[in-house]
Protein backbone atom coordinates (compact mmCIF):
# COMPACT_ATOMS: atom_id res chain seq x y z
CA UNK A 1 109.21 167.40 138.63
CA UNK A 2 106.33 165.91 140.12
CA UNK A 3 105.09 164.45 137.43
CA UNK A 4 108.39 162.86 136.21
CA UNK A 5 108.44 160.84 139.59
CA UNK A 6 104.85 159.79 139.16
CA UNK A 7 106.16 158.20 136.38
CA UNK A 8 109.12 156.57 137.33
CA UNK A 9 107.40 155.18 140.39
CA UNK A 10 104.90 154.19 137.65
CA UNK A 11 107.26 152.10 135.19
CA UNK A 12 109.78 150.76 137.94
CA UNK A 13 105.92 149.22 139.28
CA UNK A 14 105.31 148.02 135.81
CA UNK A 15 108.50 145.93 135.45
CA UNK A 16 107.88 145.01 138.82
CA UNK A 17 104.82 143.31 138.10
CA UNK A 18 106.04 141.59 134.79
CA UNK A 19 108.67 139.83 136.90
CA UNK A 20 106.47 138.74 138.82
CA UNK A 21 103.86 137.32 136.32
CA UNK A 22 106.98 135.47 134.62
CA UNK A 23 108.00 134.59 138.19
CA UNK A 24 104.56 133.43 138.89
CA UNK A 25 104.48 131.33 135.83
CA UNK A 26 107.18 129.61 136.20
CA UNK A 27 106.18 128.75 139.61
CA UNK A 28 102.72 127.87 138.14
CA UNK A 29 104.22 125.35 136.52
CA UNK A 30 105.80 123.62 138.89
CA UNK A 31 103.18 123.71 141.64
CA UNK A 32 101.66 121.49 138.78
CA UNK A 33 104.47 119.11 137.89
CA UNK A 34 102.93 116.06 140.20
CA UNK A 35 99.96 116.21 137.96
CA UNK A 36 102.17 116.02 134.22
CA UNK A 37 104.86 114.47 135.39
CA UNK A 38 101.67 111.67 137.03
CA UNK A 39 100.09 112.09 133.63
CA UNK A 40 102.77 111.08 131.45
CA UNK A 41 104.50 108.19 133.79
CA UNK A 42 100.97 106.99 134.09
CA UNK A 43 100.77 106.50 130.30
CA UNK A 44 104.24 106.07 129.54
CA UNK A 45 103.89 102.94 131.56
CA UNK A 46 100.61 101.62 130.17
CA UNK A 47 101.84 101.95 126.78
CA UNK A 48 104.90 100.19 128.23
CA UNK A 49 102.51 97.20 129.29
CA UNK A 50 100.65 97.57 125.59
CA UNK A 51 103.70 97.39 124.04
CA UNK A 52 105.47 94.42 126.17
CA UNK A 53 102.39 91.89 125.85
CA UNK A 54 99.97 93.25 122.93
CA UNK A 55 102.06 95.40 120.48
CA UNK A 56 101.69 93.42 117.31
CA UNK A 57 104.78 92.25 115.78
CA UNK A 58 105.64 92.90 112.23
CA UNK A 59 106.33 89.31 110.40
CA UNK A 60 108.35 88.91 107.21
CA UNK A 61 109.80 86.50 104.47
CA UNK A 62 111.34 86.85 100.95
CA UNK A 63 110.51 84.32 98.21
CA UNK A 64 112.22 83.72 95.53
CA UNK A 65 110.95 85.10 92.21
CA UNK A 66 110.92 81.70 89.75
CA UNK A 67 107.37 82.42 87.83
CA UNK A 68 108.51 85.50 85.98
CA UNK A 69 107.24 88.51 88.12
CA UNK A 70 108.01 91.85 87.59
CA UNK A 71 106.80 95.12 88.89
CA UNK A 72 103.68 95.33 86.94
CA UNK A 73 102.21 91.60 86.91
CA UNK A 74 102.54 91.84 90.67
CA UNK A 75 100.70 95.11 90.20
CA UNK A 76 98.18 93.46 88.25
CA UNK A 77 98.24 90.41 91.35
CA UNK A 78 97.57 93.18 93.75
CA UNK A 79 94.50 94.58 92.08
CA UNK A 80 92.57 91.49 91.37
CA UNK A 81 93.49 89.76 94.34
CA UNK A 82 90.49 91.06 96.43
CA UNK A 83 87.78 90.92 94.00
CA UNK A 84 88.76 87.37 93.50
CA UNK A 85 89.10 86.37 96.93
CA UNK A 86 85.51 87.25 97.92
CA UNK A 87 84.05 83.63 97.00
CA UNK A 88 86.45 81.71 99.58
CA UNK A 89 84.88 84.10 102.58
CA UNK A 90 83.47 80.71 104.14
CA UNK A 91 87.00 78.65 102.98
CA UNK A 92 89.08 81.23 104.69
CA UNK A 93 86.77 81.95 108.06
CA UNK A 94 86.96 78.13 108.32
CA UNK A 95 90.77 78.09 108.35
CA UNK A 96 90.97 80.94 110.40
CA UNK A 97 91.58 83.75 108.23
CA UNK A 98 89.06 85.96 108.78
CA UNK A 99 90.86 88.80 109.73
CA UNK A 100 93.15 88.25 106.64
CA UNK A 101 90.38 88.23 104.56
CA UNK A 102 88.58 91.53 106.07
CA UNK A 103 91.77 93.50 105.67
CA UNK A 104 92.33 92.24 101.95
CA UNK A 105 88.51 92.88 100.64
CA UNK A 106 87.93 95.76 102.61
CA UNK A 107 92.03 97.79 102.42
CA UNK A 108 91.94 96.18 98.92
CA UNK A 109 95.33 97.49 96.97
CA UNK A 110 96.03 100.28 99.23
CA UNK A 111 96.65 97.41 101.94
CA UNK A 112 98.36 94.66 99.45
CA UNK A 113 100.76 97.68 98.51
CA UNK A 114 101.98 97.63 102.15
CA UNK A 115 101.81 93.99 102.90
CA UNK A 116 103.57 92.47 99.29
CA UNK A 117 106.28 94.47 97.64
CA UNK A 118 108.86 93.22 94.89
CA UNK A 119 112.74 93.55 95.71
CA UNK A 120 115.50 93.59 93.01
CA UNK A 121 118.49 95.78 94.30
CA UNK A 122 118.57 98.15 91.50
CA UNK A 123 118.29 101.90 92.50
CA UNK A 124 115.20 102.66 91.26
CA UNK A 125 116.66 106.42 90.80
CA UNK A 126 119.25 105.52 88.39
CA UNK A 127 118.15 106.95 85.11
CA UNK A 128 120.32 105.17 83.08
CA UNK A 129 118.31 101.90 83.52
CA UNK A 130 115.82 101.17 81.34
CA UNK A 131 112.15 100.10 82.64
CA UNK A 132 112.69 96.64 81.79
CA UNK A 133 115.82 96.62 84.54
CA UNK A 134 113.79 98.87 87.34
CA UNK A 135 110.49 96.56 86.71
CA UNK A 136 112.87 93.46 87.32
CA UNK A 137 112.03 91.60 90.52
CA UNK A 138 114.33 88.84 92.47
CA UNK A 139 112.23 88.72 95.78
CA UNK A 140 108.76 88.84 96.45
CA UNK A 141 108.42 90.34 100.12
CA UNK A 142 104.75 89.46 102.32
CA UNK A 143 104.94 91.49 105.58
CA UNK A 144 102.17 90.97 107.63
CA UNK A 145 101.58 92.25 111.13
CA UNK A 146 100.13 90.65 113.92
CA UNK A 147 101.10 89.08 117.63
CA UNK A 148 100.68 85.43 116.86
CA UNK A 149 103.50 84.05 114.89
CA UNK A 150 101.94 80.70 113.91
CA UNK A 151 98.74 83.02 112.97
CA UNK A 152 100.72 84.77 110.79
CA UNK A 153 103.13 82.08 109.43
CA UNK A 154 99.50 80.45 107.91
CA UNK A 155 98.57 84.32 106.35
CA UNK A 156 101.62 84.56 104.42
CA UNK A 157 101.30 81.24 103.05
CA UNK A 158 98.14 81.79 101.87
CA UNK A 159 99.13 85.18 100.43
CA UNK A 160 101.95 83.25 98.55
CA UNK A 161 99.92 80.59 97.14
CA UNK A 162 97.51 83.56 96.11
CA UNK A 163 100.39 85.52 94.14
CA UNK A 164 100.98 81.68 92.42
CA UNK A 165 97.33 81.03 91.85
CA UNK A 166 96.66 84.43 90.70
CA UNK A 167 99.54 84.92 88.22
CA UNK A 168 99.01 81.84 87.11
CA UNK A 169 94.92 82.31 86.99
CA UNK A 170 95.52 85.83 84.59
CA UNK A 171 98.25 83.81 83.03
CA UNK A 172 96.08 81.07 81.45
CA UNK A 173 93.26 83.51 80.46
CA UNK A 174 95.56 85.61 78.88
CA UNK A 175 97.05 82.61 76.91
CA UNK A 176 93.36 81.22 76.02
CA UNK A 177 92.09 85.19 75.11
CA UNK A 178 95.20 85.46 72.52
CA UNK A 179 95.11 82.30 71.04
CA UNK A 180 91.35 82.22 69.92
CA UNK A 181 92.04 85.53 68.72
CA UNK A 182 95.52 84.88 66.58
CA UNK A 183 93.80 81.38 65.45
CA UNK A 184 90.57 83.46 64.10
CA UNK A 185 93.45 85.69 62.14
CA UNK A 186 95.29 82.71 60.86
CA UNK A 187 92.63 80.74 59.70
CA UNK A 188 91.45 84.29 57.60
CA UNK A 189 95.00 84.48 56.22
CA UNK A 190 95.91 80.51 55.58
CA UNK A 191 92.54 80.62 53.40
CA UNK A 192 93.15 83.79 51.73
CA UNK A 193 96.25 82.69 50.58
CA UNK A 194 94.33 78.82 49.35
CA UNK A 195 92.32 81.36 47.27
CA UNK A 196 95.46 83.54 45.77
CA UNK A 197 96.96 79.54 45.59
CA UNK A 198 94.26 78.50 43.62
CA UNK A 199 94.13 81.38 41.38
CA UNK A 200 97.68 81.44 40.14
CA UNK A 201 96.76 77.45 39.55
CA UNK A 202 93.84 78.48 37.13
CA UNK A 203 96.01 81.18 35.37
CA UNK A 204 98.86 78.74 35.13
CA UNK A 205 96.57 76.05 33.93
CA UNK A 206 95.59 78.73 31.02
CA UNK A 207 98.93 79.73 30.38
CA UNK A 208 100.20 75.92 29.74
CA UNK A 209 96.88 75.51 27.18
CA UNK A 210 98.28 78.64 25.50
CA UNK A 211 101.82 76.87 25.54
CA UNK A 212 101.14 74.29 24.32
CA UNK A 213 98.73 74.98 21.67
CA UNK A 214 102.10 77.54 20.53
CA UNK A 215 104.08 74.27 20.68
CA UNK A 216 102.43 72.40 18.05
CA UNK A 217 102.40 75.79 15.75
CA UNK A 218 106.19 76.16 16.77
CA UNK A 219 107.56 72.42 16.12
CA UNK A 220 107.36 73.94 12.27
CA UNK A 221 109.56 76.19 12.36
CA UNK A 222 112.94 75.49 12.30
CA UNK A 223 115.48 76.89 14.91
CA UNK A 224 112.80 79.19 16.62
CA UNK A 225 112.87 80.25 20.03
CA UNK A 226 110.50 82.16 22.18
CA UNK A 227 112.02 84.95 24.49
CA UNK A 228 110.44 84.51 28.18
CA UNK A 229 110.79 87.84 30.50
CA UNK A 230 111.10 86.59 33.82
CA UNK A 231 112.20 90.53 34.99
CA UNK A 232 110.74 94.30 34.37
CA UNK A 233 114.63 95.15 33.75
CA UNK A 234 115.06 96.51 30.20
CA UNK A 235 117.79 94.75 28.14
CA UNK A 236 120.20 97.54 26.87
CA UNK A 237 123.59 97.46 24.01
CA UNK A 238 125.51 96.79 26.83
CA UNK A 239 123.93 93.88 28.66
CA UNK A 240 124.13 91.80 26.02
CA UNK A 241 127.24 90.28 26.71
CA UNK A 242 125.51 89.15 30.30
CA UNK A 243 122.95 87.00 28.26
CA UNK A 244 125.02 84.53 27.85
CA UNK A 245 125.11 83.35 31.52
CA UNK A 246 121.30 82.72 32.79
CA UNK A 247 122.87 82.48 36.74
CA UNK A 248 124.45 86.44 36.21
CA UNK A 249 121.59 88.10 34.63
CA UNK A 250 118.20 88.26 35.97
CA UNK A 251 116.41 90.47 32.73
CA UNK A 252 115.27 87.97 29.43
CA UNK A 253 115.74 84.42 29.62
CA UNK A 254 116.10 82.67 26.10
CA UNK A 255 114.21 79.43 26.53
CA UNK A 256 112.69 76.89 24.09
CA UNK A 257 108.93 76.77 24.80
CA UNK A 258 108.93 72.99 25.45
CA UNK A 259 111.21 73.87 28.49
CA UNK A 260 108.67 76.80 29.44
CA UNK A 261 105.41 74.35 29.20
CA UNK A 262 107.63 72.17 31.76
CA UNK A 263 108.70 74.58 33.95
CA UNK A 264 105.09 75.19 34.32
CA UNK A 265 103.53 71.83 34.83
CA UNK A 266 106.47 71.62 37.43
CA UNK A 267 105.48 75.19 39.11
CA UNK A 268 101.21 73.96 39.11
CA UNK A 269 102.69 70.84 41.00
CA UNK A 270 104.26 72.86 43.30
CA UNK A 271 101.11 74.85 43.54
CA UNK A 272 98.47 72.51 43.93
CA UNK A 273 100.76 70.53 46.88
CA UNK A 274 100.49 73.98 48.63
CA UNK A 275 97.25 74.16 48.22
CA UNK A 276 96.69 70.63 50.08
CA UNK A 277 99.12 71.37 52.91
CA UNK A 278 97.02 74.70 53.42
CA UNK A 279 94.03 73.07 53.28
CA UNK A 280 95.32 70.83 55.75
CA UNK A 281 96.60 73.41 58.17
CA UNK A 282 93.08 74.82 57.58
CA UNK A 283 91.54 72.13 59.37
CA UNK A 284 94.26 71.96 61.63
CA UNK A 285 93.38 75.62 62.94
CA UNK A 286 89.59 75.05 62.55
CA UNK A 287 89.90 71.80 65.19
CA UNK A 288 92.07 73.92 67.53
CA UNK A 289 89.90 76.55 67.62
CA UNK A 290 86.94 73.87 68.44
CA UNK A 291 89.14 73.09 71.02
CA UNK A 292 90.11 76.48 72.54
CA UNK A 293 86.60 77.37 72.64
CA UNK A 294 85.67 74.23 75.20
CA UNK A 295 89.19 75.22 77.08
CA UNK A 296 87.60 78.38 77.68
CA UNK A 297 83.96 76.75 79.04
CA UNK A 298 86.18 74.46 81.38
CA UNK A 299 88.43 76.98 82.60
CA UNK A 300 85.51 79.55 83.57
CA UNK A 301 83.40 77.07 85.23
CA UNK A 302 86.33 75.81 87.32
CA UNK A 303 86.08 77.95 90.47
CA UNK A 304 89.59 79.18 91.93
CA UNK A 305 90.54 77.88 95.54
CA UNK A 306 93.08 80.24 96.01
CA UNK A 307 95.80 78.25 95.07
CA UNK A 308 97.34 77.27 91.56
CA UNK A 309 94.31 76.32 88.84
CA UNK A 310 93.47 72.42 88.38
CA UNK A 311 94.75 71.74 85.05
CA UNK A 312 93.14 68.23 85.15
CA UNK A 313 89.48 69.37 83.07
CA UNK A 314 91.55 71.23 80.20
CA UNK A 315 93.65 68.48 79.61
CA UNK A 316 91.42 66.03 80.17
CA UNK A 317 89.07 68.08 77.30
CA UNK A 318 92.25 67.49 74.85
CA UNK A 319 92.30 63.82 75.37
CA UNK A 320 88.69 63.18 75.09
CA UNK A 321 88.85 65.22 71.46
CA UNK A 322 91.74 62.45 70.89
CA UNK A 323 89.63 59.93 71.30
CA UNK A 324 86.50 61.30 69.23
CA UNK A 325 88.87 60.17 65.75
CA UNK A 326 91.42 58.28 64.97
CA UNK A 327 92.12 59.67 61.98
CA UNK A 328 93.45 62.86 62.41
CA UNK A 329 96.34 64.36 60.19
CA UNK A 330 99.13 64.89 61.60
CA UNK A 331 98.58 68.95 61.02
CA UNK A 332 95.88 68.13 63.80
CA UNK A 333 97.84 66.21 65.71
CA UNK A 334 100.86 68.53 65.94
CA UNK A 335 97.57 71.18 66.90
CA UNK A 336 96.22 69.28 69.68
CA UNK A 337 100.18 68.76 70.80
CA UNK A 338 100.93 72.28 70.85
CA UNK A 339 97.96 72.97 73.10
CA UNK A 340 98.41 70.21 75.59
CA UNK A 341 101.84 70.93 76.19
CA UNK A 342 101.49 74.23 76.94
CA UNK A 343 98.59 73.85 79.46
CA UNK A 344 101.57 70.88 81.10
CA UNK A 345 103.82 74.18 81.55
CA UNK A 346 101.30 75.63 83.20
CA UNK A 347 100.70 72.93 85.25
CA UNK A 348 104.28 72.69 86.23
CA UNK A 349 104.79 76.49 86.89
CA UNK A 350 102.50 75.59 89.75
CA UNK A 351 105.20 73.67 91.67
CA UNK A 352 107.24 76.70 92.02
CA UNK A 353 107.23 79.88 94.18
CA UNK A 354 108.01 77.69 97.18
CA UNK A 355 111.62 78.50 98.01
CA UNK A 356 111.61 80.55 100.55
CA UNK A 357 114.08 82.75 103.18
CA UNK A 358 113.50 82.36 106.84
CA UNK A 359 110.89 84.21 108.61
CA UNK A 360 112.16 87.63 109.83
CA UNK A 361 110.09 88.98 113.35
CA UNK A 362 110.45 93.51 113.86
CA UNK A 363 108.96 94.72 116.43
CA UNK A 364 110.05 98.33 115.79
CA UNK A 365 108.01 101.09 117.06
CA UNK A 366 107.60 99.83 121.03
CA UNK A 367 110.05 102.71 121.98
CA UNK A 368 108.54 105.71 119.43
CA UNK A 369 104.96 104.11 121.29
CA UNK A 370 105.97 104.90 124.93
CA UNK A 371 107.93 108.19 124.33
CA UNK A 372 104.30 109.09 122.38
CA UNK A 373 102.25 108.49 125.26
CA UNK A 374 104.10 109.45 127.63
CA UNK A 375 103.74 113.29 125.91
CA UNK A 376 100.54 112.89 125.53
CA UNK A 377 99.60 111.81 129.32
CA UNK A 378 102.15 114.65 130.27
CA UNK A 379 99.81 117.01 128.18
CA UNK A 380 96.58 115.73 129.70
CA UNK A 381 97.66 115.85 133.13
CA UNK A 382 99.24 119.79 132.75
CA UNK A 383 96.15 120.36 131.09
CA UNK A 384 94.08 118.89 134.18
CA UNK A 385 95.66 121.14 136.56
CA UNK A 386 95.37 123.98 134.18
CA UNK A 387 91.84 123.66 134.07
CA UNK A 388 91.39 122.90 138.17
CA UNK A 389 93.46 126.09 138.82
CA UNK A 390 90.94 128.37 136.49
CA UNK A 391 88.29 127.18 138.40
CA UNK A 392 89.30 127.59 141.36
CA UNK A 393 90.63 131.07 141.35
CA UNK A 394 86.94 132.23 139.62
CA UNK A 395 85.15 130.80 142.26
CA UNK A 396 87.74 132.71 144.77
CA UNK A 397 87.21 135.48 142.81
CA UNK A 398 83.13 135.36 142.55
CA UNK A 399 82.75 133.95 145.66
CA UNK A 400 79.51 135.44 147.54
């Protein structure tokens, strides 16, 4: 019975002192709300200050897509943009931008991803599109952040002209890179086929010698016609009502060899004026290859200022070859034409990407950015006081 007591005494002291512990947390914490609740207005207010007069603002403006962007040129504009920008370090400190130009070479893609970005308004999760639709772009977006507006009015601008410039730059190399390489294949085929030309011209010139010696064997004979098979079909009991008509049946042709020797000589004509016009377009490709080769040598020793290219040296190059002859055929000509007036479209694509919507200023995040700190200086200063009230109850404790 004793016992039993003990033990009730024993529990009813144990609860006793739990309530108290929770009890003496609770009051714990409170004795040490001056120092959070200190902590957090403390920061809550400096990161109010931070984010009334320093908090960057987030600057943005749409242009509109007129030079043929889509998802994965302006990809490809986002990857070389920072290699290519390293030369105009001194051009772009000068004007200012050397913070622009730090967080391009040195973020490279990873920051270009965040700061340009193509807009189209088609849900990119609709699988019914196809990726020609989802690549499309209307918009180019530049979002840049910073807390001086003219600053960052001059950063996008640059940026723009760099999308121009650099489209434009991969553009033109693209266009020289392919052409030298199709003209090297054309000029292979147009004088392959001159060969195959002049062969069936040497095999027709044998046949007519044939012909014609036949022709002075067949004036002898009276009523006698040679049968010409124009055709692999076979001539059967029942086709023969379809010889007759020449235009309705395409198997043997009944023909008088005097009419075969002219059908020839007309057929070599024919031949040997293709094989003059070929020859011609021969040249033709040979000079614009001459040509596409110096194109290249102007266009990689004209450095890029970060803007659209100077099309001035290429087309200049074309009108100095104009001048080296006066007599060039008009195959030439119509070469020389072809290139100059494509390197003028390039030249004009360079007065687009310039209409632009206004200039959109966020400055989200100022609220998220006190709430934040003012956790954090609440956690600091709790943890202050936690730390004060350890060490002074040990040295109560240990006290000699």
């Amino acid at each position: 019975m004793a016992n039993q007591q003990q033990k009730l005494r024993t529990t009813k002291q144990t609860r006793s002192d739990d309530e108290i512990d929770l009890f003496e947390l609770l009051h714990f914490f409170v004795k040490g709300s001056r120092y959070w609740l200190s902590g957090g207005l403390i920061f809550a207010l400096m990161a109010l200050i931070y984010a009334l007069a320093l908090y960057p603002s987030t600057y943005l403006q749409q242009t509109i897509n007129d030079i043929r962007l889509n998802q994965e040129s302006l990809s490809l504009v986002r990857q070389v943009m920072p290699a290519i920008l390293v030369p105009l370090e001194d051009k772009m400190q000068a004007q200012e931008l050397g913070r622009l130009f730090n967080s391009i070479t040195k973020g490279g893609q990873a920051y270009l991803d965040k700061t340009i970005y193509g807009i189209s308004g088609v849900d990119m999760k609709d699988r019914s599109l196809d990726s020609q639709t989802k690549g499309k772009i209307e918009t180019v977006v530049i979002r840049i952040k910073g807390d001086d507006q003219d600053l960052a009015k001059r950063e996008i601008d640059f940026i723009r002209n760099n999308i121009r410039g650099v489209s434009q730059y991969l553009a033109v190399k693209k266009y020289l890179d392919n052409e030298i390489i199709n003209g090297r294949i054309d000029l292979f085929n147009t004088e392959s086929q001159v060969n195959k030309q002049k062969l069936n011209y040497e095999r027709a010139s044998r046949q007519l010698l044939a012909y014609q010696n036949l022709e002075n064997e067949s004036n002898e004979v009276k009523d006698m016609q040679i049968i010409l098979n124009l055709s692999n079909e076979q001539v059967t009991a029942g086709d023969k009502k379809e010889l007759n008509n020449i235009s309705d049946f395409s198997g043997a042709k009944y023909l008088p060899l005097s009419n075969r020797i002219v059908a020839l000589k007309s057929e070599m004509a024919d031949q040997m004026e293709a094989v003059q016009i070929s020859e011609l377009q021969i040249e033709a490709l040979k000079l614009s290859q001459k040509v596409l080769n110096d194109l290249v040598a102007t266009f990689n020793t004209t450095p890029y200022q970060g803007d659209v290219i100077q099309f001035s040296p290429m087309i200049q190059t074309i009108a100095d070859y104009r001048q080296q002859n006066l007599d060039y055929t008009r195959e030439e000509i119509a070469a020389l034409d072809n290139l100059e007036l494509t390197l003028i479209d390039f030249d004009r694509s360079g007065f687009r990407f310039f209409n632009n919507l206004p200039m959109q200023i966020e400055k989200k995040g100022r609220l998220l950015l006190v709430i934040v700190s003012g956790f954090i200086g609440a956690f600091l200063g709790f943890l202050y006081y936690t730390i004060s009230s350890l060490v002074n109850a040990y040295s109560r404790r240990y006290k000699n």
